[in-house]
Structure formats: structure tokens, C-alpha cells
N, C-alpha and C. Protein backbone atom coordinates (compact mmCIF):
# COMPACT_ATOMS: atom_id res chain seq x y z
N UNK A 1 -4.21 17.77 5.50
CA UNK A 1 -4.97 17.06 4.50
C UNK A 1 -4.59 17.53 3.09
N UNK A 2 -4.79 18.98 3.17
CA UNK A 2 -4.19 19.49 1.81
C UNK A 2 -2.74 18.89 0.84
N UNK A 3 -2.07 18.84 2.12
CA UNK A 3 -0.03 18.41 2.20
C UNK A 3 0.05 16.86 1.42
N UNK A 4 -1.27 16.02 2.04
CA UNK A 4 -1.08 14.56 1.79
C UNK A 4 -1.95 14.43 -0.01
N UNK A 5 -2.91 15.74 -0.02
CA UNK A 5 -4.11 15.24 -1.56
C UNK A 5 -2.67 16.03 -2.32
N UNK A 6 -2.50 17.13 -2.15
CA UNK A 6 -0.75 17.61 -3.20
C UNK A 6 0.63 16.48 -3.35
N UNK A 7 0.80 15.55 -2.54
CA UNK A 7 1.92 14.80 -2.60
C UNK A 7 1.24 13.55 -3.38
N UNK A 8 -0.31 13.02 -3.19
CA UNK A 8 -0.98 12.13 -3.81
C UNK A 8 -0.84 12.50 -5.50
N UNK A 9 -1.38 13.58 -5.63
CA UNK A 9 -1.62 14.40 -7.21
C UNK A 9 0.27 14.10 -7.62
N UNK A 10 1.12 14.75 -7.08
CA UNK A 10 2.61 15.16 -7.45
C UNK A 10 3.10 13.52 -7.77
N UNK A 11 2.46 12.59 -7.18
CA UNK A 11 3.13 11.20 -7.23
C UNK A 11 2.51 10.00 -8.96
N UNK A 12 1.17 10.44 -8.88
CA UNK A 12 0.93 10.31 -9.67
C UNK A 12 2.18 9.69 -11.23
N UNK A 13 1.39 8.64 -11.85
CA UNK A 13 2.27 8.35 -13.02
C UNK A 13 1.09 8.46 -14.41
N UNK A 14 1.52 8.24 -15.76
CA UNK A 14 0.85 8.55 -16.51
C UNK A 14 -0.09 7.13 -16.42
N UNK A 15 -0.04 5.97 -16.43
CA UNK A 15 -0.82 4.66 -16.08
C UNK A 15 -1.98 5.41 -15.40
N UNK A 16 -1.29 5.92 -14.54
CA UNK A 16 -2.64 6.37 -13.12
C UNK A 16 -3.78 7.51 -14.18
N UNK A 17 -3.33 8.02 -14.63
CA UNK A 17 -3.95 9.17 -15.17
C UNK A 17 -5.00 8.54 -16.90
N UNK A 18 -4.39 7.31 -16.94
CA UNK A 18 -5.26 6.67 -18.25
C UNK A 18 -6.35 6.10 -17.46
N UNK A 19 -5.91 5.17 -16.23
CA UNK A 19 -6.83 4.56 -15.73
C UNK A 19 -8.03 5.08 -15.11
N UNK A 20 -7.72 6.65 -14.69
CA UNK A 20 -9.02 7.73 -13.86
C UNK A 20 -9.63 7.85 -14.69
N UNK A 21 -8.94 8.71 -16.14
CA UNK A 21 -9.65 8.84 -17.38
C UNK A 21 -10.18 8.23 -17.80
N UNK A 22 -10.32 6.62 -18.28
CA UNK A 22 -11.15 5.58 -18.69
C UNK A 22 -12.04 5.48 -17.39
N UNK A 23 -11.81 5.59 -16.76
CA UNK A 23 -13.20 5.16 -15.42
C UNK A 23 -13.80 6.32 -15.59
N UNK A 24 -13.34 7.84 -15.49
CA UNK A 24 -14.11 8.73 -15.51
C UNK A 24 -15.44 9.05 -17.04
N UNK A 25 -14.38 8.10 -18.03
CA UNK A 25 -15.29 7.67 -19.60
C UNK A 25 -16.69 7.32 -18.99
N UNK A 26 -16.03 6.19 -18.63
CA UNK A 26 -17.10 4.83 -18.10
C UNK A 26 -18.56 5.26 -17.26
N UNK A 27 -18.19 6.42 -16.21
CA UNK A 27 -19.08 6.53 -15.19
C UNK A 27 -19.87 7.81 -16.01
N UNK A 28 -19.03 8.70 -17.37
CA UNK A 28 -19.99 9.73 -17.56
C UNK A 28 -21.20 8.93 -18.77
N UNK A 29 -20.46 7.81 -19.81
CA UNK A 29 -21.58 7.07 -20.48
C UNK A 29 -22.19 6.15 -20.27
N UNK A 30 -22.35 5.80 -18.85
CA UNK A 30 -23.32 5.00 -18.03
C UNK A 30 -24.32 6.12 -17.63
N UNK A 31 -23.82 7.21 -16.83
CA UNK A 31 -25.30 8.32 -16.75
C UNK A 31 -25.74 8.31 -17.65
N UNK A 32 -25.26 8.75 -18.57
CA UNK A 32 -25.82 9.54 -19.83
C UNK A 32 -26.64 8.48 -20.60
N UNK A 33 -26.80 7.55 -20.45
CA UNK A 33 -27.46 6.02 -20.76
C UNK A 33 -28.56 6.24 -20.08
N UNK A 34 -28.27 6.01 -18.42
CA UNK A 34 -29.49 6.06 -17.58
C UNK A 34 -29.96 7.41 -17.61
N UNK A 35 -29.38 8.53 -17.81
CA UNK A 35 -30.52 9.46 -18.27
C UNK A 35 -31.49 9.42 -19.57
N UNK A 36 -30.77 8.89 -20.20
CA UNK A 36 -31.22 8.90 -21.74
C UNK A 36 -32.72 7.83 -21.57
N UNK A 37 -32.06 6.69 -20.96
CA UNK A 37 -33.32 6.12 -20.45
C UNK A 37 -34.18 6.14 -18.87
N UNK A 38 -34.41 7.09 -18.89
CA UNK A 38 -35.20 7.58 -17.35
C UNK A 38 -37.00 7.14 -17.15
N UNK A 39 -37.13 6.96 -18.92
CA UNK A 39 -38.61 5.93 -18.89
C UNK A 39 -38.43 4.61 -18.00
N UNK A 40 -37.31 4.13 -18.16
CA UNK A 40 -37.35 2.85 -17.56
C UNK A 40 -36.59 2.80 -16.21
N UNK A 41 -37.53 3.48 -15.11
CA UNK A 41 -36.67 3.94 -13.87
C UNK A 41 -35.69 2.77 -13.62
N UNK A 42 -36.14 1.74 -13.28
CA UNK A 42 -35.61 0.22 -12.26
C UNK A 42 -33.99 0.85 -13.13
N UNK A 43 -33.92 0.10 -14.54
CA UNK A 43 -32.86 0.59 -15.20
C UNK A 43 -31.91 1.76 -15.19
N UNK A 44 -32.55 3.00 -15.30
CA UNK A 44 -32.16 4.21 -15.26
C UNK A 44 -30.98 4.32 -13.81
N UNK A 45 -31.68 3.81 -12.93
CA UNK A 45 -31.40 4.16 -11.87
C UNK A 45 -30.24 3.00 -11.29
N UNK A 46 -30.22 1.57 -11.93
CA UNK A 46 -29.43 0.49 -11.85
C UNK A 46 -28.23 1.10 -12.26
N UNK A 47 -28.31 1.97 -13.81
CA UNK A 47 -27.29 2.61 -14.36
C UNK A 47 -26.26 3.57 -13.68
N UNK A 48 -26.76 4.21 -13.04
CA UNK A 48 -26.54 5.30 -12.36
C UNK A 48 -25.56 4.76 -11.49
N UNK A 49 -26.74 3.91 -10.75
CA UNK A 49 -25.77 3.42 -9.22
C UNK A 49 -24.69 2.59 -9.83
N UNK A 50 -24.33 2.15 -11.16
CA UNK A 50 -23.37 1.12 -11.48
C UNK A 50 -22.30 2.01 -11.73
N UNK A 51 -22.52 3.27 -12.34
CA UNK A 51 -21.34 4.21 -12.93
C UNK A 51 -21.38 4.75 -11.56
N UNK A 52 -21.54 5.01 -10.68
CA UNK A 52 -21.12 5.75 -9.00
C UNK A 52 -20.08 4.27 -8.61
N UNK A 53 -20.40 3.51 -8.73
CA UNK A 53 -20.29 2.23 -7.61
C UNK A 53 -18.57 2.15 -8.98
N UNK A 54 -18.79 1.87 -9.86
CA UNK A 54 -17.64 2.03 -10.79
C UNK A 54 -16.46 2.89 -10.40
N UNK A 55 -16.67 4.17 -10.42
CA UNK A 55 -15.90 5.88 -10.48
C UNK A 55 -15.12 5.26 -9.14
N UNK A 56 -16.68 5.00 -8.13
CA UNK A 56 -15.21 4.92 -6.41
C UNK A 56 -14.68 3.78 -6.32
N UNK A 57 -15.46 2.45 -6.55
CA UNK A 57 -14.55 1.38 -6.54
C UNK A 57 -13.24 1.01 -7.76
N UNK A 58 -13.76 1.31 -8.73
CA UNK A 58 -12.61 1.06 -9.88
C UNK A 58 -11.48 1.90 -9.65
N UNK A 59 -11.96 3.07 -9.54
CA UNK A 59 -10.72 3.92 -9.18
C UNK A 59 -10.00 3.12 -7.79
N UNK A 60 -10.42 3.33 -7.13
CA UNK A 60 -9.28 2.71 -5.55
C UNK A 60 -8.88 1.26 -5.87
N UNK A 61 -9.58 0.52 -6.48
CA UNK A 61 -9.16 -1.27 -6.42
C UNK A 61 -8.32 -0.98 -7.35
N UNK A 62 -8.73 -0.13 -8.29
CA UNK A 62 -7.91 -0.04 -10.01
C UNK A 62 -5.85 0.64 -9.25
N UNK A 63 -5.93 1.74 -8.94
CA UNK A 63 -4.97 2.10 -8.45
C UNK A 63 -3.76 1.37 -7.40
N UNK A 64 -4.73 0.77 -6.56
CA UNK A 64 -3.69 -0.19 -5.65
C UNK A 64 -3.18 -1.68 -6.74
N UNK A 65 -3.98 -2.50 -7.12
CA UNK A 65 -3.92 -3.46 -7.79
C UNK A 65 -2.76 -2.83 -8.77
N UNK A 66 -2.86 -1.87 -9.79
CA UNK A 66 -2.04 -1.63 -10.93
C UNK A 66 -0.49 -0.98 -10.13
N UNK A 67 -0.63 -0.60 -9.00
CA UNK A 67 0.81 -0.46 -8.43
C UNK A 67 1.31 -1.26 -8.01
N UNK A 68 0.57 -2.35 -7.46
CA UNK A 68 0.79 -3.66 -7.11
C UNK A 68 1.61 -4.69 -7.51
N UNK A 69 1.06 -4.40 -8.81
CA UNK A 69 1.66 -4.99 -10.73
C UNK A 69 3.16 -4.10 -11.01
N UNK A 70 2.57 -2.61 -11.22
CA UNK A 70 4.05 -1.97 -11.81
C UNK A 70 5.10 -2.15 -10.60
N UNK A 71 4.87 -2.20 -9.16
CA UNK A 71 6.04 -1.68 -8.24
C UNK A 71 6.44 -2.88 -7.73
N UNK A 72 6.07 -3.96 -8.22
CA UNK A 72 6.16 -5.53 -7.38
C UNK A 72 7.99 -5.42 -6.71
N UNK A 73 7.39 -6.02 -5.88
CA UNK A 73 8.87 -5.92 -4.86
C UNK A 73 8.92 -7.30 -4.08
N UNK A 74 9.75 -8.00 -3.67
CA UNK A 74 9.78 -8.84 -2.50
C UNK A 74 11.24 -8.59 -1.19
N UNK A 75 10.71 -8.89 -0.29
CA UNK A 75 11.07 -8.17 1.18
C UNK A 75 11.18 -9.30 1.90
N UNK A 76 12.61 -9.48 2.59
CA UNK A 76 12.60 -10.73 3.40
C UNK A 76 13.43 -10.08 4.91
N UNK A 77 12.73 -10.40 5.99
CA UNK A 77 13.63 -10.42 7.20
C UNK A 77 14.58 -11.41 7.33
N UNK A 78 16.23 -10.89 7.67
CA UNK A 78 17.13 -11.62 7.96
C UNK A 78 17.58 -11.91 9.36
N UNK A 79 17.20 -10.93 9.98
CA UNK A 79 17.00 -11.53 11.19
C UNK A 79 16.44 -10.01 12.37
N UNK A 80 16.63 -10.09 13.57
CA UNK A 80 15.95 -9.13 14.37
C UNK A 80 16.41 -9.01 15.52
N UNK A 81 17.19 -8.23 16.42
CA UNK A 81 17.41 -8.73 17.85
C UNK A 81 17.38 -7.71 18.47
N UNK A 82 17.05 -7.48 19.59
CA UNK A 82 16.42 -6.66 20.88
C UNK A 82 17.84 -6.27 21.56
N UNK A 83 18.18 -4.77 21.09
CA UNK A 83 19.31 -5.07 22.10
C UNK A 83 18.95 -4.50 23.60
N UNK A 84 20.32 -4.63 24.52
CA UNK A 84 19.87 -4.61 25.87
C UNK A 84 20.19 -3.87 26.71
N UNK A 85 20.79 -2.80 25.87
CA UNK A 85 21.18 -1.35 26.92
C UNK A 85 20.21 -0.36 26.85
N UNK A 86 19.93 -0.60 25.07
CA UNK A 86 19.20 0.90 24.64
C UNK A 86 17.98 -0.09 24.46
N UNK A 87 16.66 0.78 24.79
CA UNK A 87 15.56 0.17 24.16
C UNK A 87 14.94 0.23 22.90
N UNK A 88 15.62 -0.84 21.79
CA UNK A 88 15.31 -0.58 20.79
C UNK A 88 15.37 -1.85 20.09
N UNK A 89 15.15 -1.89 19.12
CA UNK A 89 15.32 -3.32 18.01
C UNK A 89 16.00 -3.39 16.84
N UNK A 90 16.75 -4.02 16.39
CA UNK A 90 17.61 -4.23 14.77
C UNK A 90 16.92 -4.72 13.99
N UNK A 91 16.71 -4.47 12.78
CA UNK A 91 16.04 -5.43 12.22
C UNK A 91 16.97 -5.41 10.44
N UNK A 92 17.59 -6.55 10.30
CA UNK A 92 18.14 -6.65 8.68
C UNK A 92 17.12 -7.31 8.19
N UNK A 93 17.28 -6.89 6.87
CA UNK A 93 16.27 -7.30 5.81
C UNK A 93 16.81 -6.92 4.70
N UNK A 94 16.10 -7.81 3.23
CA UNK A 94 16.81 -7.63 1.57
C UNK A 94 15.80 -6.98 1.25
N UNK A 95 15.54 -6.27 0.44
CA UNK A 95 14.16 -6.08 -1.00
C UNK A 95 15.23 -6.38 -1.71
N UNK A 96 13.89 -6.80 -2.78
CA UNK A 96 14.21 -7.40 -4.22
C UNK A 96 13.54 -6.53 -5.39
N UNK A 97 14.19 -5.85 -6.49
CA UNK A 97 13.00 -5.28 -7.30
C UNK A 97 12.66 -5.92 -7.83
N UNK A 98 11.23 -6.81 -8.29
CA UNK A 98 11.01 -7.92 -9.01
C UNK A 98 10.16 -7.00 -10.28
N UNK A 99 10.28 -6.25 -10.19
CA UNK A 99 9.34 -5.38 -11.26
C UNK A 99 9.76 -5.39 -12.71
N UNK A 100 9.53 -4.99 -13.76
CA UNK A 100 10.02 -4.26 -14.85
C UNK A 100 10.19 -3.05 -15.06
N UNK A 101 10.50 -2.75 -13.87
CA UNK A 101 10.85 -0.75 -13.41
C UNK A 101 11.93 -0.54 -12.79
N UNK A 102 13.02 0.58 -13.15
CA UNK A 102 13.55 0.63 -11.69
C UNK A 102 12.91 1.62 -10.79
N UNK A 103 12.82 1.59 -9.79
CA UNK A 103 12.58 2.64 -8.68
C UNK A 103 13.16 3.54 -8.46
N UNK A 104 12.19 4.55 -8.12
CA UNK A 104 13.00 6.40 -7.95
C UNK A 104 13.57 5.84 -6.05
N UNK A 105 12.20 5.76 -5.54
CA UNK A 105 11.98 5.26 -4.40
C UNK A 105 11.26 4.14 -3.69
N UNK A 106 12.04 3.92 -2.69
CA UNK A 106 11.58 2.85 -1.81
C UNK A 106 11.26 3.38 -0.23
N UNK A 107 10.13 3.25 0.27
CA UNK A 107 9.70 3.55 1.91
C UNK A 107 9.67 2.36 2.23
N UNK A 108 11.18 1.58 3.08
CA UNK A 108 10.66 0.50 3.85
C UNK A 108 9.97 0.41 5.35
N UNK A 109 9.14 -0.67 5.47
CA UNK A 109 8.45 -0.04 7.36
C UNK A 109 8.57 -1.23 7.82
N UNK A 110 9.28 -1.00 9.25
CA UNK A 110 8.90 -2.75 9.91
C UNK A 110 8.02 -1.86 11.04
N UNK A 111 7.35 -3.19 11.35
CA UNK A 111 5.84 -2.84 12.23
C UNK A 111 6.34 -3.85 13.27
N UNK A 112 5.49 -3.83 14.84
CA UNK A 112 6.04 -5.06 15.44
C UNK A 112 4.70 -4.53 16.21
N UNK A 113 4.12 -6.09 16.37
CA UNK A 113 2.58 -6.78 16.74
C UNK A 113 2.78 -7.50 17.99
N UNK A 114 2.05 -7.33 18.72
CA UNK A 114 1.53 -8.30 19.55
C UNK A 114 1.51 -9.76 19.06
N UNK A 115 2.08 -10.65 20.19
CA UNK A 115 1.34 -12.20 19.70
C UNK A 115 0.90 -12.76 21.23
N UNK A 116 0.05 -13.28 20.58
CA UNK A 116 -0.79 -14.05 22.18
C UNK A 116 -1.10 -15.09 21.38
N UNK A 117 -1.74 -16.57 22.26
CA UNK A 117 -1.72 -18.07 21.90
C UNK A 117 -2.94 -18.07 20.76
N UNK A 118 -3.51 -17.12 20.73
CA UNK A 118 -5.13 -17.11 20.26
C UNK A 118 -5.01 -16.77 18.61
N UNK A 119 -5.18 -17.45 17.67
CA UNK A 119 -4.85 -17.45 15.95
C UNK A 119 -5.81 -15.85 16.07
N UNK A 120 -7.38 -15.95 16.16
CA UNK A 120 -7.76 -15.02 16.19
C UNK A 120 -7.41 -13.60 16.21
N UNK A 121 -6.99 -13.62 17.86
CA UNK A 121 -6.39 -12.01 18.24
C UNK A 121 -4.86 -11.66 17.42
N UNK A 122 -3.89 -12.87 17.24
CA UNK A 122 -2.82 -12.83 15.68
C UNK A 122 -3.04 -11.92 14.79
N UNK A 123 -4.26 -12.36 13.94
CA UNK A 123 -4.23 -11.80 12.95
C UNK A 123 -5.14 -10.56 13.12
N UNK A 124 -5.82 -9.90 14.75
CA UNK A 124 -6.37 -8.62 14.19
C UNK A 124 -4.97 -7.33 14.94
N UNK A 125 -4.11 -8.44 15.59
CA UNK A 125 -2.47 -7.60 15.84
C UNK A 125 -2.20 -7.29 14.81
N UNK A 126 -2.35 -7.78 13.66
CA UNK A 126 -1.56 -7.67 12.41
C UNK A 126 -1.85 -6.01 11.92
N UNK A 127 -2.91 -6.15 12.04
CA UNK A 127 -3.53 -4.52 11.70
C UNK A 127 -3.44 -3.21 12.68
N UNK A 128 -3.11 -3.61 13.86
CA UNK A 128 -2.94 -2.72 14.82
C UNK A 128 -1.09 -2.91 15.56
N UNK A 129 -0.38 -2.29 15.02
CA UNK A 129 1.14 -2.85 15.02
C UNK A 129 1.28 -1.37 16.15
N UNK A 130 2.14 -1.84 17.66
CA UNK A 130 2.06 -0.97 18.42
C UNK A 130 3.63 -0.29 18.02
N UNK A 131 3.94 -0.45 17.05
CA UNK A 131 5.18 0.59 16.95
C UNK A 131 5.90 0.30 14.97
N UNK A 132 6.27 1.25 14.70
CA UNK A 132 6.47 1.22 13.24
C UNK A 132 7.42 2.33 12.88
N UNK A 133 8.27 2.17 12.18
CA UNK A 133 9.76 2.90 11.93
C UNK A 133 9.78 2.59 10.31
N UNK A 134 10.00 3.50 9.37
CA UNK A 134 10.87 3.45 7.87
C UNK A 134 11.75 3.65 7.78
N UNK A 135 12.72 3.72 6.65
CA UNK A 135 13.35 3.86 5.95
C UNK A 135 12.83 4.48 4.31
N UNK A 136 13.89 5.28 3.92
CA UNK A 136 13.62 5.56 2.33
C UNK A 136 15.14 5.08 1.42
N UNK A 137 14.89 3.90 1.00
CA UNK A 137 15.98 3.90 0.18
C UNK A 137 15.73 4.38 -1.49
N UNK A 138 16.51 4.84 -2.06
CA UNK A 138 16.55 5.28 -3.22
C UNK A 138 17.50 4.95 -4.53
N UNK A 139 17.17 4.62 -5.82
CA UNK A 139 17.72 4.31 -6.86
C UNK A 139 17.55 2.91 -6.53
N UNK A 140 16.64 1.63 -6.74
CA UNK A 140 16.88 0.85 -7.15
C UNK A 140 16.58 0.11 -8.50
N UNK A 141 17.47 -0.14 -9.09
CA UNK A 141 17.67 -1.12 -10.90
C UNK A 141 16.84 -2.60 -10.49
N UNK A 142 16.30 -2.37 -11.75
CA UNK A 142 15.66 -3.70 -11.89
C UNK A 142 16.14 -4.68 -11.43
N UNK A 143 15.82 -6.11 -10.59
CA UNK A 143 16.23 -6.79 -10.33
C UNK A 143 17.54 -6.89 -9.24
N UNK A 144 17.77 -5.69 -9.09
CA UNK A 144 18.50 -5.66 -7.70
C UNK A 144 18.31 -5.66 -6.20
N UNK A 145 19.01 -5.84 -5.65
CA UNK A 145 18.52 -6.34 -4.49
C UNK A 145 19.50 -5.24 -3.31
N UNK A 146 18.66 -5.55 -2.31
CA UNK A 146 19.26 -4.19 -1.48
C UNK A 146 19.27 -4.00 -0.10
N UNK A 147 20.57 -4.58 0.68
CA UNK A 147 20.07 -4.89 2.45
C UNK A 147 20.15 -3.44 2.89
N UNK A 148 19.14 -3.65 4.26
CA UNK A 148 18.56 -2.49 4.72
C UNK A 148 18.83 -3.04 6.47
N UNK A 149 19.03 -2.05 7.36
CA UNK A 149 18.75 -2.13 8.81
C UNK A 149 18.33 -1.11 9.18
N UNK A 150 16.74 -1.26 9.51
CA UNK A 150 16.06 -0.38 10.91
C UNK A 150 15.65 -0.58 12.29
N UNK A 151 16.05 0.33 12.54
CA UNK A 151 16.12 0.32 13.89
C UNK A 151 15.01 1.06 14.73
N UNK A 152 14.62 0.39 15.27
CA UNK A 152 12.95 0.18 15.80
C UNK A 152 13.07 1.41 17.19
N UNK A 153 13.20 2.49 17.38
CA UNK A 153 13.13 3.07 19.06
C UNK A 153 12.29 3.50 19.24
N UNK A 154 11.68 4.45 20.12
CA UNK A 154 12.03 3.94 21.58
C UNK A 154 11.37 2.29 21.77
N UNK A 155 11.76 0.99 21.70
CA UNK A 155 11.23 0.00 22.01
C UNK A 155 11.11 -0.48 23.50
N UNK A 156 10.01 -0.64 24.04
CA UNK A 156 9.49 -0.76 25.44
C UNK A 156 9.14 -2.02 26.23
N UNK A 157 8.40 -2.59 24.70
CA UNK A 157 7.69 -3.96 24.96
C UNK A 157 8.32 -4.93 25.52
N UNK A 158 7.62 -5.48 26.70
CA UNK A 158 8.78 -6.93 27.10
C UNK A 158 8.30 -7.69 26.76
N UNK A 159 6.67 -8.18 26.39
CA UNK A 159 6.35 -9.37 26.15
C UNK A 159 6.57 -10.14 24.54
N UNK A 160 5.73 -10.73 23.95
CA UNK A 160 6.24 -11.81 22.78
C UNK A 160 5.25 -10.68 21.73
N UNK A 161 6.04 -10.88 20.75
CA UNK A 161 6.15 -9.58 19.64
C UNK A 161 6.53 -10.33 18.53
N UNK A 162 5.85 -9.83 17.12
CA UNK A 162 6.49 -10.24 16.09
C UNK A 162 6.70 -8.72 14.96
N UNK A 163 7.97 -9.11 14.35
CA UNK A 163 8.25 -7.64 13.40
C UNK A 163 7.49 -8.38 12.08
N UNK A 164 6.83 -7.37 11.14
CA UNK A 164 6.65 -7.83 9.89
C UNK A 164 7.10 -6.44 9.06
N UNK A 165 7.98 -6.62 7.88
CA UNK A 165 8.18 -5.82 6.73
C UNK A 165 7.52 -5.69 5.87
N UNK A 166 7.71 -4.01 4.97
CA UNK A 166 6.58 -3.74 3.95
C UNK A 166 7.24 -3.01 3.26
N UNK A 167 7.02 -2.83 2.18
CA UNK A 167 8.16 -1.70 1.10
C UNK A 167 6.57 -1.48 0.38
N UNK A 168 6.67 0.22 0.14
CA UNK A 168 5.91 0.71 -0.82
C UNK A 168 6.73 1.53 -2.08
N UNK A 169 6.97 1.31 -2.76
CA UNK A 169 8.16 1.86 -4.26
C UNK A 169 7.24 2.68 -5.32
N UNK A 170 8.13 3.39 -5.67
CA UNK A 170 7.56 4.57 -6.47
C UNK A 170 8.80 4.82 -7.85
């Protein structure tokens, strides 16, 4: 736990560190409001819970959303095939940096899901992917683009499966 809150802190950019700081503004002169006014509990206490409800949600929505923005990427599968000696899977694919950054790094992941006839059980496969492999590619320039092949092992599954790709960039 320690290994993952030190690599969280070390990753950090200065954006990240304005945006804690302004929320951390936000949530100490909203107390200090609802303390100031503690005659008027309903209020006082509306205050309170708005600067708590602020600090954890702004911070986490604020952080994913604004990396969302700075690290924008697009990721396309080119194709995928099962080979048939070894149990495993190919999978080519491009990223694109669509950002106004270049990237130190890129973690690409293909995931591969269950599919059954049912739209339903689809999309809660999507979240539960029975096997997942990265890649780290590194140095990409703005607007460049960059084929990648991973290779999915030990792959087991015989039945109907779908791969989906994800790049997280830093």
C-alpha cells in the first residue's frame, strides 16, 4: 500500500498539485463559514457537509477528468488472433497522442471478456476481464502515433471472448 501511495505522490504533476490546493482552499473556507455560523445549525452543518463532500469528490472527479484532458490518447485494435500451438493471443494495435503533451510514458493493457448472447451480462464482462497483459511504451511526441503487439499468455479460454484496449500516459 505504502509502494502504490509513494509512486501516486512521485507521479504527480504541478496541475495536480494547484487543483488539491484550490480544493483544499475551498473545503478549509467553507468550514470556517459554517463554523463562523454555527447559530444557524441547518446551515452550519449544510456547510460543512458541502466542503467534506467537495475535498473527496472534487479531488477524485477533479484528477481523473483533468488527466483525461492533459493525457488524451486514442487506441485502435488492428487486429487479434489466437494462435494454435502456444496458448496465447496477438493482439496489434496504434495509439495516437492526441494531446498537447508529449508523453514520458505510455502503459498499454488489452483485457479479454467474456461474451454471451445477453447485452446485459456484455456489459458487466466489461468490468470483470478474465485476463489482462501491458505494455510500457515510452517517448511519445505529440501527435504521433505508435504500433504496439501484446501478447496475451497463458491464454486458456475456448469459448467467445472479446479483447478491448486501454492506454493510461503520463
Amino acid at each position: 500500500m505504502t509502494d502504490k501511495l509513494t509512486a501516486f505522490i512521485d507521479g504527480l504533476i504541478i496541475y495536480d498539485y494547484i487543483l488539491f490546493g484550490s480544493l483544499f482552499t475551498v473545503f478549509i473556507l467553507l468550514t470556517t463559514i459554517g463554523i463562523i455560523l454555527r447559530r444557524r445549525l441547518a446551515l452550519a452543518i449544510f456547510l460543512i457537509f458541502l466542503s467534506f463532500t467537495i475535498l473527496a469528490v472534487g479531488s477524485t472527479f477533479g484528477y481523473i477528468k483533468m488527466h483525461q484532458f492533459l493525457y488524451k490518447n486514442s487506441i485502435s485494435l488492428l487486429s487479434q488472433k489466437q494462435l494454435t500451438y502456444t496458448k496465447a493471443v496477438v493482439v496489434y494495435g496504434v495509439m495516437k497522442n492526441i494531446s498537447k503533451f508529449d508523453f514520458k510514458s505510455c502503459k498499454i493493457t488489452a483485457s479479454a471478456y467474456k461474451v454471451s448472447g445477453n447485452s446485459f451480462k456484455d456489459y458487466l464482462f466489461k468490468f470483470n476481464p478474465f485476463k489482462k497483459m501491458s505494455i510500457l511504451e515510452n517517448d511519445i511526441l505529440k501527435a504521433q502515433e505508435r504500433e504496439f503487439k501484446i501478447i496475451v499468455e497463458p491464454f486458456t479460454y475456448s469459448k467467445d471472448y472479446n479483447i478491448s484496449l486501454g492506454a493510461s500516459c503520463r
